[in-house]
N, C-alpha and C. Protein backbone atom coordinates (compact mmCIF):
# COMPACT_ATOMS: atom_id res chain seq x y z
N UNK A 1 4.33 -28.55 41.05
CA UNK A 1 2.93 -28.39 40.77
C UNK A 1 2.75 -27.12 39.93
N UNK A 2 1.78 -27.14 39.14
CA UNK A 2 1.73 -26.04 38.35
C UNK A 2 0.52 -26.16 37.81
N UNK A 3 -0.48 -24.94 38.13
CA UNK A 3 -1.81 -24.43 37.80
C UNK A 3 -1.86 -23.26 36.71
N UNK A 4 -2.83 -24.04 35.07
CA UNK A 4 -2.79 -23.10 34.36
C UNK A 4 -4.23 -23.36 34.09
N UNK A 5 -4.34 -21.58 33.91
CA UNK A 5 -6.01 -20.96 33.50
C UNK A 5 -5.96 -20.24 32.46
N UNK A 6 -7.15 -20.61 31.52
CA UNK A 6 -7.25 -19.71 30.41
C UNK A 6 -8.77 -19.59 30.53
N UNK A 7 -8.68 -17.89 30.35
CA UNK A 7 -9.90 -17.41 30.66
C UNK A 7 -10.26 -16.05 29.79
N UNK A 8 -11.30 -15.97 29.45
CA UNK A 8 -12.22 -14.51 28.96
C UNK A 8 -12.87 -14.22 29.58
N UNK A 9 -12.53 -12.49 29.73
CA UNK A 9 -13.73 -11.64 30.60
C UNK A 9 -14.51 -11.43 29.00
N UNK A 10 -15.61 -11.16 29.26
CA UNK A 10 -16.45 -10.70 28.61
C UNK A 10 -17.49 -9.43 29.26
N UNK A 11 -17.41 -8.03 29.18
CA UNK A 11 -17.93 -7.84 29.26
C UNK A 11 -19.63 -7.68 28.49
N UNK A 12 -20.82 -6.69 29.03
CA UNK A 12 -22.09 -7.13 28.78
C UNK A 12 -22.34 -5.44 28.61
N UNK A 13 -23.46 -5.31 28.03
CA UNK A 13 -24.01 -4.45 28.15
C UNK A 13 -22.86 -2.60 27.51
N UNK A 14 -21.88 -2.87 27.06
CA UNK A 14 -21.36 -1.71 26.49
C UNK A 14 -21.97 -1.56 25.20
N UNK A 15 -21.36 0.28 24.79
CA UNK A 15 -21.93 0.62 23.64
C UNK A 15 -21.50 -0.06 22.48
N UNK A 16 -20.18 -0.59 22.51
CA UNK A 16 -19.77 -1.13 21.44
C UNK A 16 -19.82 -3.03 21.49
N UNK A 17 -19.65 -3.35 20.38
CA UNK A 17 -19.67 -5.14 19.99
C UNK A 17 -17.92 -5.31 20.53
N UNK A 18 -17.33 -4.52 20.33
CA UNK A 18 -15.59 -4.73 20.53
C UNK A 18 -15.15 -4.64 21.61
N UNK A 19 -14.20 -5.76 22.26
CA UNK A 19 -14.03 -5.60 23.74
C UNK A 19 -12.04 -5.56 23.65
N UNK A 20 -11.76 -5.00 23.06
CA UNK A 20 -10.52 -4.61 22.66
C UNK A 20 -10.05 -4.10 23.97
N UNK A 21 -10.69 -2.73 24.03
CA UNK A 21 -10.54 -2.04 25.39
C UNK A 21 -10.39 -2.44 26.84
N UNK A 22 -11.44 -3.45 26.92
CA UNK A 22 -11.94 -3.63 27.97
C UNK A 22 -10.46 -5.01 27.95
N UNK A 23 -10.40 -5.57 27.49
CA UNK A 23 -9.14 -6.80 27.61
C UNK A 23 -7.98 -6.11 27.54
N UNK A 24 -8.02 -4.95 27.19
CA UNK A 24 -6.69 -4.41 27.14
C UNK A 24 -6.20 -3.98 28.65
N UNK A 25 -7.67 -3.34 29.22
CA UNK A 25 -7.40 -3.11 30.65
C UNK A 25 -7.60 -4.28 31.67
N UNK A 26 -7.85 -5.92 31.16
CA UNK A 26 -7.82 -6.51 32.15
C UNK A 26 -6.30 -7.18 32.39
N UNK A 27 -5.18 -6.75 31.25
CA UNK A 27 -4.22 -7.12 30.57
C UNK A 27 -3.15 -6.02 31.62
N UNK A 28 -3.52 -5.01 31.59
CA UNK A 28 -2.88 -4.20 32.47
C UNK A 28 -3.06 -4.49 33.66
N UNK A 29 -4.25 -4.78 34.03
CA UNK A 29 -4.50 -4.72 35.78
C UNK A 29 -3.92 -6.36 35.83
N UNK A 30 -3.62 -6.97 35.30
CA UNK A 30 -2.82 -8.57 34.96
C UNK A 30 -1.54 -7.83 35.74
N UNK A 31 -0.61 -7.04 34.65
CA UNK A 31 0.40 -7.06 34.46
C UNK A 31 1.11 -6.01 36.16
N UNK A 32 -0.31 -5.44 36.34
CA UNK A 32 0.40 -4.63 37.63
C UNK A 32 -0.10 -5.17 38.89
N UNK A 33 -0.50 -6.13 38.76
CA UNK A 33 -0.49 -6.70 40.32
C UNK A 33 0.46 -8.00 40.22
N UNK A 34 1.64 -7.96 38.84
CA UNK A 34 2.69 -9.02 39.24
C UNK A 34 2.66 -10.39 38.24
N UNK A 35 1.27 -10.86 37.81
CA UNK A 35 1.21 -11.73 37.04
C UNK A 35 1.27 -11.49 35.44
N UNK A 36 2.27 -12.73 35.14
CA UNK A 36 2.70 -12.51 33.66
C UNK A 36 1.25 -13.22 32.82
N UNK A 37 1.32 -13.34 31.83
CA UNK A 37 -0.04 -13.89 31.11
C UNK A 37 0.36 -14.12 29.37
N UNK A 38 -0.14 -15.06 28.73
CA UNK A 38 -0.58 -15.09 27.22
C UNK A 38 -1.48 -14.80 26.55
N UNK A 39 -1.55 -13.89 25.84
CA UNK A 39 -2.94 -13.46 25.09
C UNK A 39 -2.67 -14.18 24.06
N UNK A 40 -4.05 -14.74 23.56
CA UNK A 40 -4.27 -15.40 22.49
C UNK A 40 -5.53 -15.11 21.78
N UNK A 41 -6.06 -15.68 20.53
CA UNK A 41 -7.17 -14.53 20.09
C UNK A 41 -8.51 -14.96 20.33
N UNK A 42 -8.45 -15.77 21.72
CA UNK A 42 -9.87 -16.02 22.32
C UNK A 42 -9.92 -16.23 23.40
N UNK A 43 -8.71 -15.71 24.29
CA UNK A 43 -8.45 -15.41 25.92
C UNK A 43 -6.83 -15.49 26.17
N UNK A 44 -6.29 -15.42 27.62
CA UNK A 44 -5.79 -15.55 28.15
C UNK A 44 -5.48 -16.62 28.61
N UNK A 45 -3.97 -16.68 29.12
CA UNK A 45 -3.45 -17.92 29.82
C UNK A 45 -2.58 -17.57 30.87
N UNK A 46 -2.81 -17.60 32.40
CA UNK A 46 -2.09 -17.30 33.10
C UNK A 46 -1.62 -18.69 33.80
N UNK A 47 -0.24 -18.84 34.29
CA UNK A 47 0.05 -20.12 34.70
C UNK A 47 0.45 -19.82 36.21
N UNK A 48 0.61 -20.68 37.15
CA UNK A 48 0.86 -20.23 38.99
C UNK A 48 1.39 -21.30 39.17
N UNK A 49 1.50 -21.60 40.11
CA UNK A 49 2.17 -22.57 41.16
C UNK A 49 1.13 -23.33 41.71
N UNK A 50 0.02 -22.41 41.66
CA UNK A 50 -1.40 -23.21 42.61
C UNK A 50 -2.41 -22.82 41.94
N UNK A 51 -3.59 -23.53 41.98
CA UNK A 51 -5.16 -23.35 41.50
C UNK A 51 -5.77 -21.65 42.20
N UNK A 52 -5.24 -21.48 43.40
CA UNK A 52 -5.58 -20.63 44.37
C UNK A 52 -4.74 -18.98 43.83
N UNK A 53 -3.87 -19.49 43.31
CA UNK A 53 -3.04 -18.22 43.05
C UNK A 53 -3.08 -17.92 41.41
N UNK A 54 -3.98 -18.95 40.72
CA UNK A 54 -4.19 -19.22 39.31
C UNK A 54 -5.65 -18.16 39.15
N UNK A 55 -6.75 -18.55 39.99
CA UNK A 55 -7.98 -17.88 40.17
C UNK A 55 -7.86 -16.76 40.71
N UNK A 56 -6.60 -16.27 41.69
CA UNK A 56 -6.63 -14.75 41.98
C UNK A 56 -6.26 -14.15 40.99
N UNK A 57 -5.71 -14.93 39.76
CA UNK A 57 -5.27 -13.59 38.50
C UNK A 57 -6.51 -13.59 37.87
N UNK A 58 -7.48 -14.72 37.57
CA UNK A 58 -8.41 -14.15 36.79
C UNK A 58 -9.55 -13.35 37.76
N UNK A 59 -9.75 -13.48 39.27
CA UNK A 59 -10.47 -12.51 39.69
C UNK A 59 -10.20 -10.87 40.02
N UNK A 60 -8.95 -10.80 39.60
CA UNK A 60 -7.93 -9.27 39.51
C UNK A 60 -8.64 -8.65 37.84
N UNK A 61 -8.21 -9.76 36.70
CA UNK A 61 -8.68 -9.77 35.50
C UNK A 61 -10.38 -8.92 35.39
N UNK A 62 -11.11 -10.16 36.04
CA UNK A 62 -12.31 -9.68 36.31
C UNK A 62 -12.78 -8.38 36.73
N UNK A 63 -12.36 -8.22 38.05
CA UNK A 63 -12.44 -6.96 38.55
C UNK A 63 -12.36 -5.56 37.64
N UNK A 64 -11.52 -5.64 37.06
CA UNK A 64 -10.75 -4.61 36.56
C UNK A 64 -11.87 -3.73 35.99
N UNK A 65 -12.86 -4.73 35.10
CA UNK A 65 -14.02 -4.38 34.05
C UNK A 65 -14.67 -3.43 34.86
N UNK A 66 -15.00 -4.02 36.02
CA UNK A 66 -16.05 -3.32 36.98
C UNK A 66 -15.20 -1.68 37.41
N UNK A 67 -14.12 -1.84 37.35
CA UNK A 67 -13.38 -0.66 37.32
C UNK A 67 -13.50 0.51 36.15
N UNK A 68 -13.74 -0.31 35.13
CA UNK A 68 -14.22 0.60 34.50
C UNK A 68 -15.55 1.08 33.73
N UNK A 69 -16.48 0.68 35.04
CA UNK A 69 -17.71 1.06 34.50
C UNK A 69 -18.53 -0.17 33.86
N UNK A 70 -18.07 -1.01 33.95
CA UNK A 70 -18.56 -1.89 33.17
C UNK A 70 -19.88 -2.72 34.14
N UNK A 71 -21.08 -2.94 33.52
CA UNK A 71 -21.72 -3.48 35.09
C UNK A 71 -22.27 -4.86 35.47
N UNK A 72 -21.98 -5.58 33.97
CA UNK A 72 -22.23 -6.84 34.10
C UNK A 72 -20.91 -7.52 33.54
N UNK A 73 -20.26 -8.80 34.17
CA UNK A 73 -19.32 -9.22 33.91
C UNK A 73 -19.41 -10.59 33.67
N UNK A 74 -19.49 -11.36 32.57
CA UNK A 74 -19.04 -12.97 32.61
C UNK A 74 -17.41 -13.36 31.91
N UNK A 75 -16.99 -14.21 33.01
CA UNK A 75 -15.68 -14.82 32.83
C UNK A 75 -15.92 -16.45 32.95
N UNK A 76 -15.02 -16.54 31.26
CA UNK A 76 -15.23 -17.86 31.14
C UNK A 76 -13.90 -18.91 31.37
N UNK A 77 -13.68 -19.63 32.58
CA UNK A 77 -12.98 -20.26 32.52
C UNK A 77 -12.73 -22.17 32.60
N UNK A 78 -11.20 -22.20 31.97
CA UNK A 78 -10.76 -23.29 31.49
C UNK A 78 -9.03 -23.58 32.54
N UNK A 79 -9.33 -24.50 33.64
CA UNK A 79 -8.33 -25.27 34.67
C UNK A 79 -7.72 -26.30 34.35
N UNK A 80 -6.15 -26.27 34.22
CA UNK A 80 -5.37 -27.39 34.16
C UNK A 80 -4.16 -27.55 35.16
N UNK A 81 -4.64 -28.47 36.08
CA UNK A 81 -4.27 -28.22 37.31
C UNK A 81 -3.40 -29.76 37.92
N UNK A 82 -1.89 -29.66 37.26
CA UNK A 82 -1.34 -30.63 37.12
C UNK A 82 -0.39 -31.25 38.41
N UNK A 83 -0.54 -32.49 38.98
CA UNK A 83 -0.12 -32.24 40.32
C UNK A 83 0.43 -33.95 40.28
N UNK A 84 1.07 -34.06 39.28
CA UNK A 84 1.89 -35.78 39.20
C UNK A 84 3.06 -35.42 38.76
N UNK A 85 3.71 -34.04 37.92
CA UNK A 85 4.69 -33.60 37.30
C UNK A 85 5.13 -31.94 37.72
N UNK A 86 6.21 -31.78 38.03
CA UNK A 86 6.09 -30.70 38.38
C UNK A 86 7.08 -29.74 37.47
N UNK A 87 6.58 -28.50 37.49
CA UNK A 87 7.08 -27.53 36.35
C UNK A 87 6.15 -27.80 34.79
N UNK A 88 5.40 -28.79 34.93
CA UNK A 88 4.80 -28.84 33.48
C UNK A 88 4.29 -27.21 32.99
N UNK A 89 5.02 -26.51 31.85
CA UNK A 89 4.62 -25.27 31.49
C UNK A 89 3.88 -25.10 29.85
N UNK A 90 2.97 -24.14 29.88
CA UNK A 90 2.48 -23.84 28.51
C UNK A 90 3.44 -24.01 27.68
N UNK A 91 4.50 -23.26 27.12
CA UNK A 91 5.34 -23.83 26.63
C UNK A 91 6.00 -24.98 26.03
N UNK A 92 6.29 -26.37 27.00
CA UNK A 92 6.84 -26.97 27.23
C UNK A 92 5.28 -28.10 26.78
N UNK A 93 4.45 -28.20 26.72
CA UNK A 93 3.24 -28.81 26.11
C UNK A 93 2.68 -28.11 25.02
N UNK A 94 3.15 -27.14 24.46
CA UNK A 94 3.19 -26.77 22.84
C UNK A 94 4.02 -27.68 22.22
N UNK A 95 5.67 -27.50 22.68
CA UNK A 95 6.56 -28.37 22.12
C UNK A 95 6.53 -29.86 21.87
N UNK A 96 5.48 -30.21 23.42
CA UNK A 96 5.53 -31.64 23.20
C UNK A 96 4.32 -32.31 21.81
N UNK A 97 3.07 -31.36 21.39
CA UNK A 97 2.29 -31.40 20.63
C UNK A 97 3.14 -31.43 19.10
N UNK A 98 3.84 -29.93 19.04
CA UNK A 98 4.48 -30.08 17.87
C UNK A 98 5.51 -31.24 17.70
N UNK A 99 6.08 -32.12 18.36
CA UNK A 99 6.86 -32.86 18.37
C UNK A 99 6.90 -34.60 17.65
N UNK A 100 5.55 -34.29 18.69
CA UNK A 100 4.32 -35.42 17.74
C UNK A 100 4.07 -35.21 16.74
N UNK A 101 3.95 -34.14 16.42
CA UNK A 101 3.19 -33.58 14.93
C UNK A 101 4.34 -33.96 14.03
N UNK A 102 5.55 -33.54 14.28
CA UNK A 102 6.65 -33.86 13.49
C UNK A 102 6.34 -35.63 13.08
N UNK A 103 6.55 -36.24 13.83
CA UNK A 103 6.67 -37.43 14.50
C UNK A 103 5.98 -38.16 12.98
N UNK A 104 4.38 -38.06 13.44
CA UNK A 104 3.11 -37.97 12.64
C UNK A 104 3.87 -37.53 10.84
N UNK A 105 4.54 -36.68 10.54
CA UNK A 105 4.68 -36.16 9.34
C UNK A 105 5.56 -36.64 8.97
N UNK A 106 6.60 -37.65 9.67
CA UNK A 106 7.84 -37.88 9.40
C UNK A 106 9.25 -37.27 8.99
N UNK A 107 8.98 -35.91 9.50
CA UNK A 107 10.04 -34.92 9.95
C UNK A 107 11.10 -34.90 10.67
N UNK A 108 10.67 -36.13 11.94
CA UNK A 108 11.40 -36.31 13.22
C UNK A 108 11.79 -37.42 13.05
């Protein structure tokens, strides 16, 4: 079984339009309570074992903002929560996309 989330904090209400900072520190508080993650250039992708242990990284994520001052928080998330195949990984469903794509182009 394998639970993947891709999610944006957004914070609200800072001085600046750029949330560079603020993802940078939800990226850290990611990385030190244990969970690995993908940044990509319109969120995150953390993958688990479970839905339950998928949503504690983005509510660690979340948190973090409020850690730093931040006082309104929206997090937007996206669940793929696969439970007929097991080990299905981000990874491993890139490859299968590009594969097709080959396929499609007559490459393969």
């Amino acid at each position: 079984m394998t639970a993947m989330v891709e999610f944006t904090v957004l914070p609200l209400g800072t001085p600046s339009t750029s949330a560079r900072q603020y993802v940078a520190k939800a990226l850290k508080a990611l990385k030190d309570a244990g969970y690995s993650y993908q940044l990509t250039p319109m969120g995150t992708i953390v993958e688990a074992t479970t839905i339950e242990e998928a949503l504690k990284a983005v509510t660690v994520a979340h948190n973090s903002l409020f850690e730093e001052g931040v006082q309104r928080v929206v997090t937007v998330i996206k669940v793929d929560d696969r439970r007929d195949k097991p080990g299905t990984r981000a990874q491993g469903k890139v490859e299968a996309v590009l594969s097709e794509l080959r396929k499609l182009e007559g490459k393969d």
